[in-house]
Protein backbone atom coordinates (compact mmCIF):
# COMPACT_ATOMS: atom_id res chain seq x y z
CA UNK A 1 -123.09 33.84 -26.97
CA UNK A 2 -119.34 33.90 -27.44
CA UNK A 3 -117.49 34.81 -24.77
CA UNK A 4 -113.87 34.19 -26.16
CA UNK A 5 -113.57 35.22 -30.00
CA UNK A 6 -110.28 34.73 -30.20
CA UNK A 7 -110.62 31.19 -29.47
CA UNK A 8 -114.30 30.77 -30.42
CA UNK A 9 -115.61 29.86 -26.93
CA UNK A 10 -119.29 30.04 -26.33
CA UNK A 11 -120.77 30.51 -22.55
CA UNK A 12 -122.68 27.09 -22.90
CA UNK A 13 -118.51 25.44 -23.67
CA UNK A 14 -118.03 27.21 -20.33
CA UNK A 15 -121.25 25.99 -18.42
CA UNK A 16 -120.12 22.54 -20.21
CA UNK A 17 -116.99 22.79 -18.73
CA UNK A 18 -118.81 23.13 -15.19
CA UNK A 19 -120.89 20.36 -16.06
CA UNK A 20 -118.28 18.29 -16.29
CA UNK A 21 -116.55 19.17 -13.38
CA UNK A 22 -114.14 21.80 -13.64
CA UNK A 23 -114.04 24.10 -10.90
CA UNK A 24 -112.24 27.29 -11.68
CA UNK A 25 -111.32 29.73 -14.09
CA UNK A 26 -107.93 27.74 -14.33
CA UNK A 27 -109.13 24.50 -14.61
CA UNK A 28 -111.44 25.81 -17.85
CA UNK A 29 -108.73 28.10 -18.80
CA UNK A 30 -106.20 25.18 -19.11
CA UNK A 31 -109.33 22.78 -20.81
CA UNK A 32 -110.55 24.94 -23.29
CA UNK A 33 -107.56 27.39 -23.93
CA UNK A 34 -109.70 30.21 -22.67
CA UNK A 35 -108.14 33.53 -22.20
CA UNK A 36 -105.07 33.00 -23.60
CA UNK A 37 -104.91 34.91 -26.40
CA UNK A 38 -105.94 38.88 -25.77
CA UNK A 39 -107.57 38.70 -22.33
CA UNK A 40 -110.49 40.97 -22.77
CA UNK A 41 -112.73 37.48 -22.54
CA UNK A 42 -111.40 36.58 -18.95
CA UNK A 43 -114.36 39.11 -16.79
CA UNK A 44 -117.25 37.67 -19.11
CA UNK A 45 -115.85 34.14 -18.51
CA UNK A 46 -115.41 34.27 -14.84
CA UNK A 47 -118.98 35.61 -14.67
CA UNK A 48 -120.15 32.84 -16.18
CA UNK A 49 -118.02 30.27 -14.07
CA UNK A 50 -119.54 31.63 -10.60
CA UNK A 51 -122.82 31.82 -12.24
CA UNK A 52 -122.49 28.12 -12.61
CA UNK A 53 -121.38 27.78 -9.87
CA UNK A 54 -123.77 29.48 -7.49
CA UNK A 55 -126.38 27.29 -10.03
CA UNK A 56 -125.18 24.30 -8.29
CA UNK A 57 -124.45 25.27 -5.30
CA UNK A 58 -128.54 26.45 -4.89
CA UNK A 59 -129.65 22.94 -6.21
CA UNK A 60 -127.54 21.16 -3.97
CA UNK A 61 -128.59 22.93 -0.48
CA UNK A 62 -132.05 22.78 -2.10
CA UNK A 63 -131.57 19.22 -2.27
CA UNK A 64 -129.82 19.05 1.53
């Protein structure tokens, strides 16, 4: 699903992003130019970052 049409940013760039390592809404804003443009994309996109997020965060106390 695109999240970002201004920019063409899917949510699977963003849970890429995560993936990889970023952190934050800045750190995939400043990656993937995310947000830059109009704005209306930055709610969606943050969803998606904690969603990620929490993902990991469940797998790894799973894991503890």
């Amino acid at each position: 699903m695109y999240v970002c049409l201004c920019r063409g940013i899917t949510d699977q760039d963003i849970k890429n992003a995560v993936a990889e390592g970023s952190e934050s809404f800045r750190e995939i804003r400043d990656s993937l130019d995310l947000g830059t443009c109009c704005g209306r994309c930055v709610p969606e996109a943050r969803a998606v970052i904690n969603s990620e997020l929490a993902a990991i965060a469940a797998k790894i106390s799973i894991a503890a």
